[in-house]
Protein backbone atom coordinates (compact mmCIF):
# COMPACT_ATOMS: atom_id res chain seq x y z
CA UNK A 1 -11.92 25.11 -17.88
CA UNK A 2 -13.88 23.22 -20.49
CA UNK A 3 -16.15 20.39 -19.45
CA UNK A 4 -17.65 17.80 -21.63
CA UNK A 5 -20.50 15.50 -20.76
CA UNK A 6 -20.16 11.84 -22.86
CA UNK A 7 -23.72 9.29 -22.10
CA UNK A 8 -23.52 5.97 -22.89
CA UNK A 9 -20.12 6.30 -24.70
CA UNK A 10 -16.86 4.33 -25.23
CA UNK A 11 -13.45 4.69 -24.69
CA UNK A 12 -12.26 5.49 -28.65
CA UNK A 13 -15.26 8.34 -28.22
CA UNK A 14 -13.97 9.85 -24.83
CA UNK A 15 -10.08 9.94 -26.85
CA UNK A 16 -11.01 11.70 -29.68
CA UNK A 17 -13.12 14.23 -27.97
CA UNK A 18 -10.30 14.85 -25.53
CA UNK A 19 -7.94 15.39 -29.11
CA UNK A 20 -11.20 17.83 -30.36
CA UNK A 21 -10.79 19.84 -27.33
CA UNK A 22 -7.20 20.07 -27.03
CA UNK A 23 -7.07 21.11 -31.11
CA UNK A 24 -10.25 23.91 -30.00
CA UNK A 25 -7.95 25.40 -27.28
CA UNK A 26 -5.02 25.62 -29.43
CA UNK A 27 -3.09 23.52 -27.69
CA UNK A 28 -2.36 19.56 -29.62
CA UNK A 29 0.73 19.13 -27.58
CA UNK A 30 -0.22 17.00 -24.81
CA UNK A 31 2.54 17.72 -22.58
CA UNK A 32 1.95 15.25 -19.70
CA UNK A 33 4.12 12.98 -17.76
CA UNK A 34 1.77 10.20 -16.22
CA UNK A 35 -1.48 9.01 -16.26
CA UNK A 36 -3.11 8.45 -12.46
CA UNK A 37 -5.91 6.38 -12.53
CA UNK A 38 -8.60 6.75 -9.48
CA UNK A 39 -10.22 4.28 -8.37
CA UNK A 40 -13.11 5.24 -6.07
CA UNK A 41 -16.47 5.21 -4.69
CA UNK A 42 -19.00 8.00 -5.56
CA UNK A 43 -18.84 9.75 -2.10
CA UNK A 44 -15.26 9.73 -2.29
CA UNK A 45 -15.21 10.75 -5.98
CA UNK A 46 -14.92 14.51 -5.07
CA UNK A 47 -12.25 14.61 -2.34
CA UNK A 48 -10.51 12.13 -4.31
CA UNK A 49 -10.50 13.75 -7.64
CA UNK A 50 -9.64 17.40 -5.95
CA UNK A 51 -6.36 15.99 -4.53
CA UNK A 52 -5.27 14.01 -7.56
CA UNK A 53 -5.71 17.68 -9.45
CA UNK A 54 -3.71 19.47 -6.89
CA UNK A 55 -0.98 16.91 -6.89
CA UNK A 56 -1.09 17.04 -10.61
CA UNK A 57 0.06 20.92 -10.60
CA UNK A 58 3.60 19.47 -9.53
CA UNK A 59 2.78 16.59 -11.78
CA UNK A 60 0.72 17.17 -14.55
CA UNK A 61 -0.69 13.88 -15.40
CA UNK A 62 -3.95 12.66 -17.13
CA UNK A 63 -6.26 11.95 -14.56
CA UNK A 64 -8.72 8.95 -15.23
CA UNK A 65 -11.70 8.38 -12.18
CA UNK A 66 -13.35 5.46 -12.23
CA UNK A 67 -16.51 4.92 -10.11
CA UNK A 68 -18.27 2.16 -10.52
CA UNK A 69 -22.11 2.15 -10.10
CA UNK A 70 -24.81 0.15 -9.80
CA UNK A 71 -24.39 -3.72 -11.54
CA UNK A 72 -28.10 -4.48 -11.68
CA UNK A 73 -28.46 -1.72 -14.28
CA UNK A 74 -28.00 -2.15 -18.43
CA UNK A 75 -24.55 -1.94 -19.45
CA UNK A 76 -23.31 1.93 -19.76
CA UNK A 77 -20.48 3.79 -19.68
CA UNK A 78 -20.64 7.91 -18.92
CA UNK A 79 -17.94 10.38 -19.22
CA UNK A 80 -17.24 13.45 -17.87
CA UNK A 81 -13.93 15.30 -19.48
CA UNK A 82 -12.34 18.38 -17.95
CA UNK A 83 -9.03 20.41 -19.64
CA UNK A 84 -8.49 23.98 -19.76
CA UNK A 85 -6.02 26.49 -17.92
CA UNK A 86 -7.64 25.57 -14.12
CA UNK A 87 -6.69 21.82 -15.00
CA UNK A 88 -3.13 20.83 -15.07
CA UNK A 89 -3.39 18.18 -17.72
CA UNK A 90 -6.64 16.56 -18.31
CA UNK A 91 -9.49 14.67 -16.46
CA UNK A 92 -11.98 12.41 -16.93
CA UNK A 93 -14.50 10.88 -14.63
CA UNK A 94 -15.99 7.49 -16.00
CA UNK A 95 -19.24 6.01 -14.07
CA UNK A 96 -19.61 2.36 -15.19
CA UNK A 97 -23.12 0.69 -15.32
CA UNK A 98 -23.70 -3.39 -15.50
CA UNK A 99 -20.95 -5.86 -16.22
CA UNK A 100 -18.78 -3.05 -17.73
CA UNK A 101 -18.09 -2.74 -13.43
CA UNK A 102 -16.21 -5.91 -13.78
CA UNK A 103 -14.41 -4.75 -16.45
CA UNK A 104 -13.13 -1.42 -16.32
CA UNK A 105 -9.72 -2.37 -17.38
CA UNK A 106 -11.02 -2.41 -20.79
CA UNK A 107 -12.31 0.63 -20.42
CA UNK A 108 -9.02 2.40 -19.06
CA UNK A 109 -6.42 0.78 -20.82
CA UNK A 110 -7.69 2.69 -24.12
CA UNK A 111 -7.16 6.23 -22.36
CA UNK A 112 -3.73 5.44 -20.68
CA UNK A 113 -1.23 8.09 -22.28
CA UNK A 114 1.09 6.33 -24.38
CA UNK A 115 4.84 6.06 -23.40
CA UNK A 116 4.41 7.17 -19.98
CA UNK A 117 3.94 5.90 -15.94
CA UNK A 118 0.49 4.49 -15.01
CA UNK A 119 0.10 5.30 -11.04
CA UNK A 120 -3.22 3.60 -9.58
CA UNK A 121 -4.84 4.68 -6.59
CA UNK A 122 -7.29 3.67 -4.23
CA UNK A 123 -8.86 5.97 -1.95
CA UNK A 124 -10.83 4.23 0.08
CA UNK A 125 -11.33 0.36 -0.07
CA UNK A 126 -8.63 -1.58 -2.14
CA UNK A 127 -8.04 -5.39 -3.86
CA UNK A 128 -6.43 -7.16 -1.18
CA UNK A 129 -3.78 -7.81 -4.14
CA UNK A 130 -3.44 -4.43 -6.09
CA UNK A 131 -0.97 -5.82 -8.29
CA UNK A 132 -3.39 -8.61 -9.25
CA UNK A 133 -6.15 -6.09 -9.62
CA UNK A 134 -7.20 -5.46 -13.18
CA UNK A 135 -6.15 -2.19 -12.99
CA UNK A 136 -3.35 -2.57 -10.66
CA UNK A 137 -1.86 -4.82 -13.37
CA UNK A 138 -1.88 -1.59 -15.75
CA UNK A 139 0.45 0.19 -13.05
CA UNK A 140 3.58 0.63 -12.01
CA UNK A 141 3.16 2.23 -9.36
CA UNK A 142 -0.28 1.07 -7.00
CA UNK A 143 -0.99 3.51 -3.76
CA UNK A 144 -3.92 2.74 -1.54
CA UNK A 145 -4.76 4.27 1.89
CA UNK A 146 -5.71 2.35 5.00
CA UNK A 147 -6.66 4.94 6.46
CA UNK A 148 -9.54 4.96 4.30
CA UNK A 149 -10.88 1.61 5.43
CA UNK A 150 -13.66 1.31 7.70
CA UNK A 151 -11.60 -0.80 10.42
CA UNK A 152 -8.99 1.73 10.57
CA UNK A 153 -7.23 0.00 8.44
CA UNK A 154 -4.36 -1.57 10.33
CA UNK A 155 -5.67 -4.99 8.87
CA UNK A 156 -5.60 -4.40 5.57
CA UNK A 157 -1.64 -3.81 5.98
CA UNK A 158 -1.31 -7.03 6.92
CA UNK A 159 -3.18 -8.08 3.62
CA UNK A 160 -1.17 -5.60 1.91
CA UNK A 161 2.40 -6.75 3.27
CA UNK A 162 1.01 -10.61 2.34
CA UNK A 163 0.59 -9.74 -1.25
CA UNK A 164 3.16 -6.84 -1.62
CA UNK A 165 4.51 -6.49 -5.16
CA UNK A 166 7.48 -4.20 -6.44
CA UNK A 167 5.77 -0.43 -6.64
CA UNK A 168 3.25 -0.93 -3.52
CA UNK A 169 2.65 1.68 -0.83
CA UNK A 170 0.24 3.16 1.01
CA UNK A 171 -0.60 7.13 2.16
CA UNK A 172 -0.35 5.79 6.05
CA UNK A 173 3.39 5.36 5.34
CA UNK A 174 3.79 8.86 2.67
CA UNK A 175 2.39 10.63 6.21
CA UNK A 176 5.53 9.36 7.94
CA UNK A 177 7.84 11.38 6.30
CA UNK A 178 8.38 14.76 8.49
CA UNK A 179 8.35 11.76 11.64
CA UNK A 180 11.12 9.99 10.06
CA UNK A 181 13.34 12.69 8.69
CA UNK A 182 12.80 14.36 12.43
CA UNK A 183 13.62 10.99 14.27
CA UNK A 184 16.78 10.50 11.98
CA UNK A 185 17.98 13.96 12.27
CA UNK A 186 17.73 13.46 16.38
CA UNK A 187 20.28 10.91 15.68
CA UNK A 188 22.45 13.40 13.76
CA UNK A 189 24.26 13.83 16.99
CA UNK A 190 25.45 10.66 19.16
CA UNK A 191 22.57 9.28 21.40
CA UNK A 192 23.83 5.71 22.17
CA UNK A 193 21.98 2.53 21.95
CA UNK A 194 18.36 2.35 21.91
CA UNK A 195 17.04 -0.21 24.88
CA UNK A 196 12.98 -0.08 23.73
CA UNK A 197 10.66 2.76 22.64
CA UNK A 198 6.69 3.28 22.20
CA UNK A 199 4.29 4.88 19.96
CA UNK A 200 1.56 6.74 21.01
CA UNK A 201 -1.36 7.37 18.42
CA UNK A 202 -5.34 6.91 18.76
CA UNK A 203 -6.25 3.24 18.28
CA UNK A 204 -6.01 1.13 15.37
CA UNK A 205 -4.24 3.62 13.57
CA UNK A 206 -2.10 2.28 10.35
CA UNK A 207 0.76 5.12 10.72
CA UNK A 208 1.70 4.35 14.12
CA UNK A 209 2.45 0.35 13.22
CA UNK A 210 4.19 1.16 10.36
CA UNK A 211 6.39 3.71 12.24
CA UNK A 212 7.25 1.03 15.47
CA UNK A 213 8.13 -1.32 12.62
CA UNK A 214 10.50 1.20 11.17
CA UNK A 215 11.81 2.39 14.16
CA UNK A 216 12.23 -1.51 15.35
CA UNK A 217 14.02 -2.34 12.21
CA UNK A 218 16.42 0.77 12.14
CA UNK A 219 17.10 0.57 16.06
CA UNK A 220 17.43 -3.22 16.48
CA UNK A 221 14.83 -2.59 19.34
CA UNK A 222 11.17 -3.55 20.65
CA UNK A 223 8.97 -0.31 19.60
CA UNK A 224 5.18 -0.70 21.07
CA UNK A 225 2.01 0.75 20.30
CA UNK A 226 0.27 2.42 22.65
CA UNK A 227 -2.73 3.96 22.53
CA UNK A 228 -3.45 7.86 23.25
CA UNK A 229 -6.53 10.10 23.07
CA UNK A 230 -5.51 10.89 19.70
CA UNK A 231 -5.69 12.28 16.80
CA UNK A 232 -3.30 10.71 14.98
CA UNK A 233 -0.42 9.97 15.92
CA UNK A 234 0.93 12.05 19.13
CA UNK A 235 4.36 11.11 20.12
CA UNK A 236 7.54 8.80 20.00
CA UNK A 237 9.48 8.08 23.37
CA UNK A 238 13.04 5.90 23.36
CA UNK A 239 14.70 4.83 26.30
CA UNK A 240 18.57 5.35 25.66
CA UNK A 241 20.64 2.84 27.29
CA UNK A 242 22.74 4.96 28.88
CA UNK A 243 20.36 7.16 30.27
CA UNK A 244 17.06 9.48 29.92
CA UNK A 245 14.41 9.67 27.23
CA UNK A 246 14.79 11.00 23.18
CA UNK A 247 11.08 11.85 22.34
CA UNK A 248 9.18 13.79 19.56
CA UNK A 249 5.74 14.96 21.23
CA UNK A 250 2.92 16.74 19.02
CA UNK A 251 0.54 18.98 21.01
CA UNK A 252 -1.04 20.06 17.89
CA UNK A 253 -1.62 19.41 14.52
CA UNK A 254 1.72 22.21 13.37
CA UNK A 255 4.15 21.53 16.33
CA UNK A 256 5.97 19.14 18.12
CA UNK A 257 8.77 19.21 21.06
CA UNK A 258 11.87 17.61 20.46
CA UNK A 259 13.58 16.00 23.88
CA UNK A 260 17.09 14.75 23.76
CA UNK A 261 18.97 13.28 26.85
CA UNK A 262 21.67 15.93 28.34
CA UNK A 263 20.57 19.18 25.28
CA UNK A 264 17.31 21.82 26.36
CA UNK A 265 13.76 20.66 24.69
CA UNK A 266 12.87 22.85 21.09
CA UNK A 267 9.90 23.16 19.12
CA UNK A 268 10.25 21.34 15.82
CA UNK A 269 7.36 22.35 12.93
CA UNK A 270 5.30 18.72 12.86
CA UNK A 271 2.35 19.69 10.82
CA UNK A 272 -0.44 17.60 9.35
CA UNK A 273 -0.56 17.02 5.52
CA UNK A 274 -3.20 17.21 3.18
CA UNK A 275 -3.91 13.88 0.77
CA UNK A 276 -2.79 16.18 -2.10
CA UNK A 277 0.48 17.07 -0.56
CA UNK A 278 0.55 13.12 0.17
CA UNK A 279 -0.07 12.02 -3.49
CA UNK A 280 2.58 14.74 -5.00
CA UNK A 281 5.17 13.06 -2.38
CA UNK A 282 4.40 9.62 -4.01
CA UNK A 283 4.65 10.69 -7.92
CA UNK A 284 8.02 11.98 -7.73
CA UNK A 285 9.43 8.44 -7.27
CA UNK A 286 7.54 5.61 -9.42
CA UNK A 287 10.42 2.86 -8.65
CA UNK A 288 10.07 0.58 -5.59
CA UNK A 289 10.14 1.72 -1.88
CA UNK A 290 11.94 -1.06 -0.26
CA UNK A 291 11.90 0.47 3.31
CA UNK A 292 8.21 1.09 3.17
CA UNK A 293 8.58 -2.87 2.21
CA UNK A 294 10.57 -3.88 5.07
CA UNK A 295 8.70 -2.18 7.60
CA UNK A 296 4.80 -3.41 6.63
CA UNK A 297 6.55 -6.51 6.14
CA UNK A 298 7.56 -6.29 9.85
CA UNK A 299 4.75 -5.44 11.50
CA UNK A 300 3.09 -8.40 9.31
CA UNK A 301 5.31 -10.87 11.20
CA UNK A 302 4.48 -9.38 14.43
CA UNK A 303 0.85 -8.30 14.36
CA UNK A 304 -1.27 -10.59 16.63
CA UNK A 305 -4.60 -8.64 15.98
């Protein structure tokens, strides 16, 4: 991998040193189907910009960081550009000094690879309107994570579900998946009507709303919250109408037991993800997610926080 350090640069500088280094591997094609643009905090800038590179191997994308820095200081912008075989497409971390904080749209839109999806995302904090964000507005696609907010996050959804625009979504509903395609396959077989059901999950946790709101929508019944010791979320329980209990229980962070009225209890594989697997789940579909819509928009309407 070749890195390449840029001080006190501009955007035209950091794309034609990116076409210099591409032209001294060998390699002018660029070969790249999105452009994912990061924006994060410095302490998050690492964790951040390793999972964006892992998801990229699926999706090899041009990956654009954007940490912005202190806004007392002289107006700056420094690059630091990654490509080679370890990188699957390119990178480049930009640390924005002074005003340029308040304007690093100007400073991405330059890089953005032409003819192809922009994906933002926000790692930790996010505009309570992404799709009004300046950078947001480059996207088609805008992911934040509130799990990554300091309150837990179960707030912000609310905020999120207020000002939800076509192509929002959020990590605490891409970690639903294996729960949902689990609770949907329990209803492969007939299980009757669904008379009220709870979620158990350690407090304040975004997932577990977002999955009682789903669950409330799908079933036409009242899902709760509860809380449990955690972590994460730890099980689903519905009371069938006719009789007994269909719950998915997760003792650990790889396993869960499957309980259906009337059939023997099995061991289902319920393992944690990592944000990378996350983010390559969300760029293989950049059009709308209207049942991630329905179901913050939900538990909007019925959040009394």
């Amino acid at each position: 991998m070749t890195t390449f350090m840029l001080s006190d640069t501009t955007a035209g500088k950091i794309s034609a040193q990116f076409t210099h280094l591409r032209h001294q591997m060998g390699a002018p094609a660029v070969g790249m189907v999105l452009t994912l643009v990061v924006v994060c905090e410095e302490r998050h800038q690492y964790d951040a910009l390793r999972a964006a590179s892992e998801a990229a191997r699926e999706h090899p994308s041009r990956i654009i960081v954007v940490v912005k820095r202190e806004v007392e200081e002289p107006i700056r912008l420094d690059a630091e550009l990654r490509i080679g075989e370890s990188t699957p497409g390119e990178v480049v971390v930009l640390r924005l000094y002074g005003e340029l904080t308040e304007h690093a749209d100007s400073v991405v839109s330059p890089l953005l690879l032409p003819d192809t999806p922009v994906v933002a995302w926000w790692p930790g904090e996010a505009p309570d309107v992404p799709s009004k964000d300046a950078i947001g507005a480059l996207a088609q696609r805008r992911i934040t994570d509130a799990k990554g907010f300091d309150d837990g996050g179960v707030q912000s959804l609310v905020t999120r579900a207020k000002g939800y625009a076509r192509g929002d979504t959020d990590l605490a509903w891409a970690r639903l998946t294996p729960w949902r395609s689990l609770l949907a396959a329990a209803f492969d077989q007939p299980v009757g009507k669904i008379r009220k059901g709870i979620v158990e999950a350690a407090p304040n946790h975004p997932s577990a709303v977002l999955l009682a709101a789903w669950l409330s929508e799908r079933l036409g019944a009242s899902i709760k919250v509860i809380d449990s010791p955690g972590p994460g979320l730890t099980a689903v329980r519905l009371q069938v109408a006719s009789g007994g209990t269909l719950s998915v229980a997760r003792s650990d962070s790889r396993l869960a037991t499957l309980s259906r009225p009337g059939q023997p209890d099995r061991n289902v594989a319920l393992a944690r993800r990592h944000t990378s697997e996350l983010m390559a789940e969300e760029l293989r579909r950049l059009d709308s997610d209207e049942i991630y819509e329905a179901a913050v928009k939900r538990f909007a309407r019925t959040y009394k926080g």
